[in-house]
N, C-alpha and C. Protein backbone atom coordinates (compact mmCIF):
# COMPACT_ATOMS: atom_id res chain seq x y z
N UNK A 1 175.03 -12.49 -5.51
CA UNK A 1 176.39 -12.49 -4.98
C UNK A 1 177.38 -12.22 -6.10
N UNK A 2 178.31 -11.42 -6.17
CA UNK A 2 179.42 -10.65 -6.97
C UNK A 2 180.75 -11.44 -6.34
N UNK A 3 181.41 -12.57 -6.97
CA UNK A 3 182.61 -13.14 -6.71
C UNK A 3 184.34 -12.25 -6.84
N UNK A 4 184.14 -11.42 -8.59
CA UNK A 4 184.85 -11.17 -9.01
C UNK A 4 184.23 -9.62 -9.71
N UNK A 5 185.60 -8.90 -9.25
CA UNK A 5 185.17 -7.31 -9.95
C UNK A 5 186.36 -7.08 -10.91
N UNK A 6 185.77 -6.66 -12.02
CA UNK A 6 187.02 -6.53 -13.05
C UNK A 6 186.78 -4.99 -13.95
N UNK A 7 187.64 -4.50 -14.39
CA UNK A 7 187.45 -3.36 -14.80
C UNK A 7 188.56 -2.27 -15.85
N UNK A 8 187.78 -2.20 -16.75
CA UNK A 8 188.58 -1.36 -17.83
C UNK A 8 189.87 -0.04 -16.89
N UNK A 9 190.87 -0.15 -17.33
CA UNK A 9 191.81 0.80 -16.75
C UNK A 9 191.54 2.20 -16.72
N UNK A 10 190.29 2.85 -17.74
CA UNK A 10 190.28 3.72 -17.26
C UNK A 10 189.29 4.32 -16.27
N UNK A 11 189.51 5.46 -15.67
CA UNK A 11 188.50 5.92 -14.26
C UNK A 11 187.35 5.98 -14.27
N UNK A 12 186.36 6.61 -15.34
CA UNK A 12 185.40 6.19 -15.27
C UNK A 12 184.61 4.81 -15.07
N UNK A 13 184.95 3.99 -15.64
CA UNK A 13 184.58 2.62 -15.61
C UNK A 13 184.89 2.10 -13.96
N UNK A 14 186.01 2.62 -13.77
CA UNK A 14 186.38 1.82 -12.39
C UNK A 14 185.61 2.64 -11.25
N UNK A 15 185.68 3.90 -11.40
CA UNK A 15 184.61 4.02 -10.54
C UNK A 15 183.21 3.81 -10.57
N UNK A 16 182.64 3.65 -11.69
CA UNK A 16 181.32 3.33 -11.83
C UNK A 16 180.92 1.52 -10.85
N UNK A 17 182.02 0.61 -10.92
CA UNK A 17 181.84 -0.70 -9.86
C UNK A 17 182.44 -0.65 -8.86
N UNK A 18 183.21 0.74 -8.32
CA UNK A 18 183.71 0.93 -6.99
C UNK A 18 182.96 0.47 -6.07
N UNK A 19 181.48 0.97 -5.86
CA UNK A 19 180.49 0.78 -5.05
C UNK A 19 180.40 -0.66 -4.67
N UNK A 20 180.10 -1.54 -5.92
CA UNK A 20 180.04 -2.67 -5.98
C UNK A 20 181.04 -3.65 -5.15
N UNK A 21 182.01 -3.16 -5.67
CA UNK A 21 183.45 -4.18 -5.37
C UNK A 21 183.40 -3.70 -3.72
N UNK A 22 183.04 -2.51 -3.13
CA UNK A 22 183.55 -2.23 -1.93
C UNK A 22 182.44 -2.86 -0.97
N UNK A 23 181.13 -2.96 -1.69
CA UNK A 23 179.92 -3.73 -1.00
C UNK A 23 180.35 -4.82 -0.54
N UNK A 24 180.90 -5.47 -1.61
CA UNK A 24 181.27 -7.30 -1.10
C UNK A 24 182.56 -7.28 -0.77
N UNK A 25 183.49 -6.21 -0.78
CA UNK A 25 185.11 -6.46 -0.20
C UNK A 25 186.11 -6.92 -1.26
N UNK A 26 185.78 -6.39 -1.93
CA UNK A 26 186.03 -7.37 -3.70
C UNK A 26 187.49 -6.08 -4.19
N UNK A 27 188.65 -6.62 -4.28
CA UNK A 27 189.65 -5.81 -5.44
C UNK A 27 189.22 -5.80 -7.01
N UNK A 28 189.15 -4.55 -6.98
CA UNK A 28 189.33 -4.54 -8.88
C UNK A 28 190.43 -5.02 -9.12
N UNK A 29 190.53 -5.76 -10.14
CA UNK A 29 191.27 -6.41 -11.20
C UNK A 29 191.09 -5.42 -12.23
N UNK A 30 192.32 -5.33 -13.20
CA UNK A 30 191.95 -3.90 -14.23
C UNK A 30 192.52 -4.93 -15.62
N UNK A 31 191.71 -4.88 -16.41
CA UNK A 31 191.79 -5.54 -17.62
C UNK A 31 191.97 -4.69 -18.55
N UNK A 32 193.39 -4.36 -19.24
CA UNK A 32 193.51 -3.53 -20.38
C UNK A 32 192.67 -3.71 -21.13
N UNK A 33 192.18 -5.02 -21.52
CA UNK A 33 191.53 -4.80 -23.10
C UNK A 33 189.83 -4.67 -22.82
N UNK A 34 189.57 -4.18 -21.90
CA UNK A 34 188.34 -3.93 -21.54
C UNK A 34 188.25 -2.39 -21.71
N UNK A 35 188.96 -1.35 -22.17
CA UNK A 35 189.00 -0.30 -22.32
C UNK A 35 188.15 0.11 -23.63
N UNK A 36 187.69 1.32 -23.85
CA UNK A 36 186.37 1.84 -24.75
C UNK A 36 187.89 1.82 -26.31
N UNK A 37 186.58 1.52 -27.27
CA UNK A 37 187.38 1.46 -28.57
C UNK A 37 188.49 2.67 -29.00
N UNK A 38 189.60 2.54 -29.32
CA UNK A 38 189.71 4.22 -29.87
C UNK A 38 189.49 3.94 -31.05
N UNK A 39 188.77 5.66 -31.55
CA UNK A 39 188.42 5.75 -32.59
C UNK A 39 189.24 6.43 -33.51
N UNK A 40 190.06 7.16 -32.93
CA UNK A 40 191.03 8.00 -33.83
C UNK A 40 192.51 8.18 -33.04
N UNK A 41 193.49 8.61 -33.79
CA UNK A 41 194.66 8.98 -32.83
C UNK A 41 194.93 10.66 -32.47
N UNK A 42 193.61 11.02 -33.33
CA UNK A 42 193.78 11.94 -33.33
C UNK A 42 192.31 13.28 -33.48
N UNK A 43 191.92 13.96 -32.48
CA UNK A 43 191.14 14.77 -32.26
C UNK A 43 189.88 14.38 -33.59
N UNK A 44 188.52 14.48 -33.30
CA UNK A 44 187.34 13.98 -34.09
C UNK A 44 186.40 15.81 -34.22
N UNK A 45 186.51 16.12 -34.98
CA UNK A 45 185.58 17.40 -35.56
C UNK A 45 183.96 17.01 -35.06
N UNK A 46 183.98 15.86 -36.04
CA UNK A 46 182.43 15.29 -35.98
C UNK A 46 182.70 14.00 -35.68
N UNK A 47 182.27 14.09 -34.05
CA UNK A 47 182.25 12.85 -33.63
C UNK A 47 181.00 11.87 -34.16
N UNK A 48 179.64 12.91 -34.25
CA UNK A 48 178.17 12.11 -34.97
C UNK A 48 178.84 11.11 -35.79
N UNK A 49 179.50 12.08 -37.33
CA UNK A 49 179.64 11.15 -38.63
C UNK A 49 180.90 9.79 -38.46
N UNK A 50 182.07 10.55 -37.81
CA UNK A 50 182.57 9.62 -37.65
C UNK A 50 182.48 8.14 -36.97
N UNK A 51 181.50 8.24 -35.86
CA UNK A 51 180.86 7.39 -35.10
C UNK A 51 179.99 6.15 -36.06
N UNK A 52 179.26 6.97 -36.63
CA UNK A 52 177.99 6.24 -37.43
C UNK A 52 178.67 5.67 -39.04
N UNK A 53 180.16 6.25 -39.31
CA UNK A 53 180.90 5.41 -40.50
C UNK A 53 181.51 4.37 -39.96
N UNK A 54 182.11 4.10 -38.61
CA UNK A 54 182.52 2.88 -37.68
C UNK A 54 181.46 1.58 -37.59
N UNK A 55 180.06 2.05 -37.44
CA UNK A 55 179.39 1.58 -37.55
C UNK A 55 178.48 0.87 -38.63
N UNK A 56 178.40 1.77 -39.57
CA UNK A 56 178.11 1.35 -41.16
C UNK A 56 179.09 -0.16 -41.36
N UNK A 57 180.32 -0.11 -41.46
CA UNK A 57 181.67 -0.46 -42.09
C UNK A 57 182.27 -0.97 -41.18
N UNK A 58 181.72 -2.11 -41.03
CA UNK A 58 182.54 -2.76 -39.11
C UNK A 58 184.39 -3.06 -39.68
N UNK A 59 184.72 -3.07 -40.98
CA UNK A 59 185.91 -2.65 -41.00
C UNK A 59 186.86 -1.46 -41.21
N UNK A 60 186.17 -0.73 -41.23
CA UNK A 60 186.47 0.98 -41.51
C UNK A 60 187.12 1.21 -40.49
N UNK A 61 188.25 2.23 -40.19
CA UNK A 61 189.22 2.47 -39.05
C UNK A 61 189.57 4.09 -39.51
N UNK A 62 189.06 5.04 -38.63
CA UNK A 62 190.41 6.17 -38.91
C UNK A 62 191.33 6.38 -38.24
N UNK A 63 192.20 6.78 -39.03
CA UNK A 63 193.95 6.77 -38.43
C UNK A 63 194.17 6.73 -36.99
N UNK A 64 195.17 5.62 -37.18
CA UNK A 64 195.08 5.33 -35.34
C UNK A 64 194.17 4.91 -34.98
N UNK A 65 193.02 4.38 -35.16
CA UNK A 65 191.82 3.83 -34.10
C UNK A 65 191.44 2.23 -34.46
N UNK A 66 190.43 1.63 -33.96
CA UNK A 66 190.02 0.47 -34.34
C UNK A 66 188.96 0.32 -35.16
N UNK A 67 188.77 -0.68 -35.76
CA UNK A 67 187.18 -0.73 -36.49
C UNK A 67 186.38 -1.36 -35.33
N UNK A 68 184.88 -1.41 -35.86
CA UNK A 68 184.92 -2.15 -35.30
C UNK A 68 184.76 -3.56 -34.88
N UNK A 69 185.46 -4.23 -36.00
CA UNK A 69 185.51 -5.99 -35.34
C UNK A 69 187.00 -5.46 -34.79
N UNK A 70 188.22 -4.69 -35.38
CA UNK A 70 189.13 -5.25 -34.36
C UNK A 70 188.58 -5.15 -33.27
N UNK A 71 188.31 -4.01 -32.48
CA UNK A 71 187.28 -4.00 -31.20
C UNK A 71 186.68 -4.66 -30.77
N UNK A 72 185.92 -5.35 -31.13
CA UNK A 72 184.71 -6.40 -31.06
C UNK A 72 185.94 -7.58 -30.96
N UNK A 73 186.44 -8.21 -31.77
CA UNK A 73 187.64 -9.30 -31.74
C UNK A 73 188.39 -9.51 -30.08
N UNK A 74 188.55 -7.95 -29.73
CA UNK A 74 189.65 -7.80 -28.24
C UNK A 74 188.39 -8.13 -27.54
N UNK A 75 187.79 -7.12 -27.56
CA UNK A 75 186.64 -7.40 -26.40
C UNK A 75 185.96 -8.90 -26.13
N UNK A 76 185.67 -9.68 -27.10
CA UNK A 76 185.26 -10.97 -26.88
C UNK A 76 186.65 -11.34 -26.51
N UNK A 77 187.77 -12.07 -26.78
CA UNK A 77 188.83 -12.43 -26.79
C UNK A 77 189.19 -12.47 -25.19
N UNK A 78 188.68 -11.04 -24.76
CA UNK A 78 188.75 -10.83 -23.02
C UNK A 78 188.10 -11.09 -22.28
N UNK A 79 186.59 -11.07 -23.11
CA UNK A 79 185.51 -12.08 -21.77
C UNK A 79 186.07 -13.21 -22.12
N UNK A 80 185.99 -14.13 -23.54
CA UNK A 80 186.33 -15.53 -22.86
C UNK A 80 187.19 -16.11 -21.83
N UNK A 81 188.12 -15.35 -21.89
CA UNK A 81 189.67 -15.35 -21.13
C UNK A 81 189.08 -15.04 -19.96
N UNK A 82 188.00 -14.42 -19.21
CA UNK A 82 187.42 -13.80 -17.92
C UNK A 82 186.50 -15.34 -17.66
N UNK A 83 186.11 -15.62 -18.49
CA UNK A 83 184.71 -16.80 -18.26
C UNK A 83 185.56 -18.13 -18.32
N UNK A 84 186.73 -18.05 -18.73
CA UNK A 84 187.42 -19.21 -18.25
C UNK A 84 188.55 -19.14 -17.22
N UNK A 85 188.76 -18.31 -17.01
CA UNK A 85 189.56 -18.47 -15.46
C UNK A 85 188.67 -17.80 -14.15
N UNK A 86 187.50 -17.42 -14.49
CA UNK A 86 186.47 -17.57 -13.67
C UNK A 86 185.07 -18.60 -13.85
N UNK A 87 185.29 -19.97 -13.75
CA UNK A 87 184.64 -20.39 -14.01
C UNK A 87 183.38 -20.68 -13.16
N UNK A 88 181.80 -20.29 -13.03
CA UNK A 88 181.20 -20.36 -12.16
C UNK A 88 181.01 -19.61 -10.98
N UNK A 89 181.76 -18.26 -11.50
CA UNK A 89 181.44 -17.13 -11.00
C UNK A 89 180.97 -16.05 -10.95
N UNK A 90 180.25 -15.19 -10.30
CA UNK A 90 179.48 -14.03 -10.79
C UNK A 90 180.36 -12.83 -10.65
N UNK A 91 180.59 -12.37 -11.41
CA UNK A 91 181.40 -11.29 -11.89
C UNK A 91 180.46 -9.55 -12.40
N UNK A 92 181.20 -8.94 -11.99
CA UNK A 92 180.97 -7.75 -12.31
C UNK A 92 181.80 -6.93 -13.03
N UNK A 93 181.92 -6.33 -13.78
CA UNK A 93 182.88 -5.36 -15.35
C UNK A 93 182.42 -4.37 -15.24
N UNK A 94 182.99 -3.41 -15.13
CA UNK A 94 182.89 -2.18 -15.61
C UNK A 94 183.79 -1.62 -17.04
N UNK A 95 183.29 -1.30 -17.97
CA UNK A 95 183.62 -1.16 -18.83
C UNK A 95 183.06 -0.17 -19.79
N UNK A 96 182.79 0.01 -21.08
CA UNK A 96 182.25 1.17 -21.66
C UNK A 96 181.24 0.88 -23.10
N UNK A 97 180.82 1.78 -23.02
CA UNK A 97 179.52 1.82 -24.14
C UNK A 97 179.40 1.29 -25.11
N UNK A 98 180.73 1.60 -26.21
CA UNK A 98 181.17 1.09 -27.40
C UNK A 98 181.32 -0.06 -27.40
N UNK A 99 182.55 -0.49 -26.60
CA UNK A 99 182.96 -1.87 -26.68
C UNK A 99 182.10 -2.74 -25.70
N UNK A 100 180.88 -2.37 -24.82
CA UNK A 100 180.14 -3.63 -24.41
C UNK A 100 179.43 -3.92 -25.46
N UNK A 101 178.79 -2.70 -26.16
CA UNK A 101 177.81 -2.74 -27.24
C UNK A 101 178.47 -3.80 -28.22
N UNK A 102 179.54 -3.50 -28.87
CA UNK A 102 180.43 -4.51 -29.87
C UNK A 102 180.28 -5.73 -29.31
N UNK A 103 180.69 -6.23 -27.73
CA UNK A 103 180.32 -7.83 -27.07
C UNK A 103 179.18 -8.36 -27.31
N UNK A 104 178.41 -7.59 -27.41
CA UNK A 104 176.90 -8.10 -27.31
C UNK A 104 176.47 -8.65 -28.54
N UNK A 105 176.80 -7.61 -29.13
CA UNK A 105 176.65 -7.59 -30.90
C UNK A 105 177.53 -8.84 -31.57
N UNK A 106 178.29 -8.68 -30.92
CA UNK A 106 178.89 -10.44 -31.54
C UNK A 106 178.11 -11.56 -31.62
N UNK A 107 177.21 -11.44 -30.12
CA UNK A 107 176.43 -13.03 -30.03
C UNK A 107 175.18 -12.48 -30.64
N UNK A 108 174.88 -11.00 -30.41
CA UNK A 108 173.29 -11.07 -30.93
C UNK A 108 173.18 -9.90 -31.61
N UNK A 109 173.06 -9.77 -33.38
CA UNK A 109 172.85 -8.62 -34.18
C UNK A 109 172.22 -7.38 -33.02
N UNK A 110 171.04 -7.78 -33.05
CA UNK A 110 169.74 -6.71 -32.33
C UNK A 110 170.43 -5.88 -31.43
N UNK A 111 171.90 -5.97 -31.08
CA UNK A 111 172.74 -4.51 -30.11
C UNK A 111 173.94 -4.60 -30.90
N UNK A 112 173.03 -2.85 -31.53
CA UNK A 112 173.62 -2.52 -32.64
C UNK A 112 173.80 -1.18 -32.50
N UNK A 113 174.28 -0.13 -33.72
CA UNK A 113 173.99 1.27 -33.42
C UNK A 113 173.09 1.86 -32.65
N UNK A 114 171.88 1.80 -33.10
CA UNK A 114 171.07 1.64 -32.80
C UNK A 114 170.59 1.41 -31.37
N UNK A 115 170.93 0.56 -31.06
CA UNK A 115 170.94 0.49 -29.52
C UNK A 115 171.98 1.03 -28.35
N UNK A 116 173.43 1.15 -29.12
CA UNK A 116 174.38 1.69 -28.57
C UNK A 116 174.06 3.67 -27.95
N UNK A 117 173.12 4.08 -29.31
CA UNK A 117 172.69 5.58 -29.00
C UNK A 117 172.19 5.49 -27.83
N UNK A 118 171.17 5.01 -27.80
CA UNK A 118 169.92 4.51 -26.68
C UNK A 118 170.75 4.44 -25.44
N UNK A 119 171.77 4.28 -25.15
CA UNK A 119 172.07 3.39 -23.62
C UNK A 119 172.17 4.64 -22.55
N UNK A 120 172.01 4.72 -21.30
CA UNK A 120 172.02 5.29 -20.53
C UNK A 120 173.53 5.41 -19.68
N UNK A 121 173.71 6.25 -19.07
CA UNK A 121 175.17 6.67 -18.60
C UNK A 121 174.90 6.95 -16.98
N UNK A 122 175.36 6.04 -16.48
CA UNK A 122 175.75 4.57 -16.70
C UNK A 122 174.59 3.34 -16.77
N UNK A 123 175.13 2.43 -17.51
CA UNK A 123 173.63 1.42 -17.66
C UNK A 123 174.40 0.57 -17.22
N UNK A 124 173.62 -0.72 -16.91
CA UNK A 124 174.06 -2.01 -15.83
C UNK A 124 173.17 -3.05 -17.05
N UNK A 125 174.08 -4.14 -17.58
CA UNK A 125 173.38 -5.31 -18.44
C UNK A 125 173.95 -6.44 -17.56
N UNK A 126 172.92 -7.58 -17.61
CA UNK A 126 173.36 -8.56 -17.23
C UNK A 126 173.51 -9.85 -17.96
N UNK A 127 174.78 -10.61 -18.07
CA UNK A 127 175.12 -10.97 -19.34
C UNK A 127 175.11 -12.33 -18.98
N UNK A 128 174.55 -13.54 -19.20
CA UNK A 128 174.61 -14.41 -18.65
C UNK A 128 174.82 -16.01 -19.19
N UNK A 129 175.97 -16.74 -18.95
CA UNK A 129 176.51 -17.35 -19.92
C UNK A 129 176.66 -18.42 -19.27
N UNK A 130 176.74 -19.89 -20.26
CA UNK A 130 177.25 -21.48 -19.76
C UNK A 130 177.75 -21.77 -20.56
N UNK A 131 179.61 -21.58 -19.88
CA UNK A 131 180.95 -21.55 -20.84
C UNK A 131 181.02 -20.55 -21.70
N UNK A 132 181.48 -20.43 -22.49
CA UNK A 132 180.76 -19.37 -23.71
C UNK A 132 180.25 -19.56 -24.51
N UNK A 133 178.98 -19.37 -23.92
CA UNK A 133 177.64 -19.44 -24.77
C UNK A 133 176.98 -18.34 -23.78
N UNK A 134 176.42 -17.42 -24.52
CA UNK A 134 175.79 -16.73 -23.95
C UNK A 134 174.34 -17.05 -24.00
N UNK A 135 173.39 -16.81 -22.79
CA UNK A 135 172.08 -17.75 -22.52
C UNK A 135 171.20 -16.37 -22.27
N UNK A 136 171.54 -15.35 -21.87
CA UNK A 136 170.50 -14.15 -21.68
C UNK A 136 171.64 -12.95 -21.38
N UNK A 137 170.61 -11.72 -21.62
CA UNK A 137 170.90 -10.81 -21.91
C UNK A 137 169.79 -9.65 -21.49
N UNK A 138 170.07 -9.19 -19.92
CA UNK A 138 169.00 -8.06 -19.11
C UNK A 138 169.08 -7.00 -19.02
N UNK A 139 168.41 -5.66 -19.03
CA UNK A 139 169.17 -4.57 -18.40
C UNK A 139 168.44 -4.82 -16.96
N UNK A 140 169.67 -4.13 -16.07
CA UNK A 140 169.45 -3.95 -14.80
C UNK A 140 169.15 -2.62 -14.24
N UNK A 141 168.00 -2.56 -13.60
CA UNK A 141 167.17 -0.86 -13.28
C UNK A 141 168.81 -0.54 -12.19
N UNK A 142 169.15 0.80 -11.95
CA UNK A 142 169.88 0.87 -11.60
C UNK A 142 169.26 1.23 -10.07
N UNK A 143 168.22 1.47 -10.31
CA UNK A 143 167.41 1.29 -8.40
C UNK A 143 166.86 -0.05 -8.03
N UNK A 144 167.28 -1.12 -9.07
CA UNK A 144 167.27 -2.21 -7.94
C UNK A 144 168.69 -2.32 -7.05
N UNK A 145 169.95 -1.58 -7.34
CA UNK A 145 171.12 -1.31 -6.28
C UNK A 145 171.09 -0.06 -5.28
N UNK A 146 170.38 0.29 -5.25
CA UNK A 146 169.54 1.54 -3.77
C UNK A 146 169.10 1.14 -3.40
């Protein structure tokens, strides 16, 4: 059961839990700071290198963008704020690659670059927490929702 649908402002993300939210009758809620990291303010040549120096250097930033703990900092900052005014609810996020990867990576090294390459478009994790504490961490086949 899906209580609460919440979702990064931009379109991709929101349509990726449209399905969801419209299954159970559920409004998106749109959470600015659930939006994918920016990395620059300005056009990326080489997205590869620049990507993988963000990552090296979790404080490294090019112009205009975030590193990434600021990233990582917002993004946790916004689940707690989600896990406490939803308390005891099952929730669904749509959100993006970078910055779930950075959430994860906060509570558990092992989702890392590394794993961020790896992820599938769109992938479904299930994140599962008492208060904030996070207690597990699943991927979800995306044909167990067909």
């Amino acid at each position: 059961d899906i209580h609460i649908a919440i979702s990064s402002p931009y379109k991709r993300a929101f349509q990726t839990i449209e399905g969801v939210s419209n299954h159970f009758n559920l409004e998106i809620q749109i959470e600015f700071e659930l939006r994918e990291r920016k990395l620059s303010s300005y056009p990326i040549d080489d997205f590869k290198t620049a990507i993988t120096k963000v990552w090296e250097d979790p404080s490294f930033c090019l112009k205009g963008g975030e590193s990434n703990r600021i990233a990582q900092q917002r993004g946790i900052a916004c689940i707690f704020k989600i896990l406490e005014k939803h308390k005891g609810k099952n929730i669904v996020i749509g959100t993006h690659g970078n910055i779930i990867v950075l959430i994860m990576n906060y509570f558990d090294a092992r989702y890392d670059f590394d794993f961020w390459k790896n992820l599938q478009m769109p992938d479904i994790y299930k994140l599962s927490f008492e208060g904030n504490n996070l207690k597990a961490i699943s991927r979800v086949l995306i044909n167990e929702f067909l």
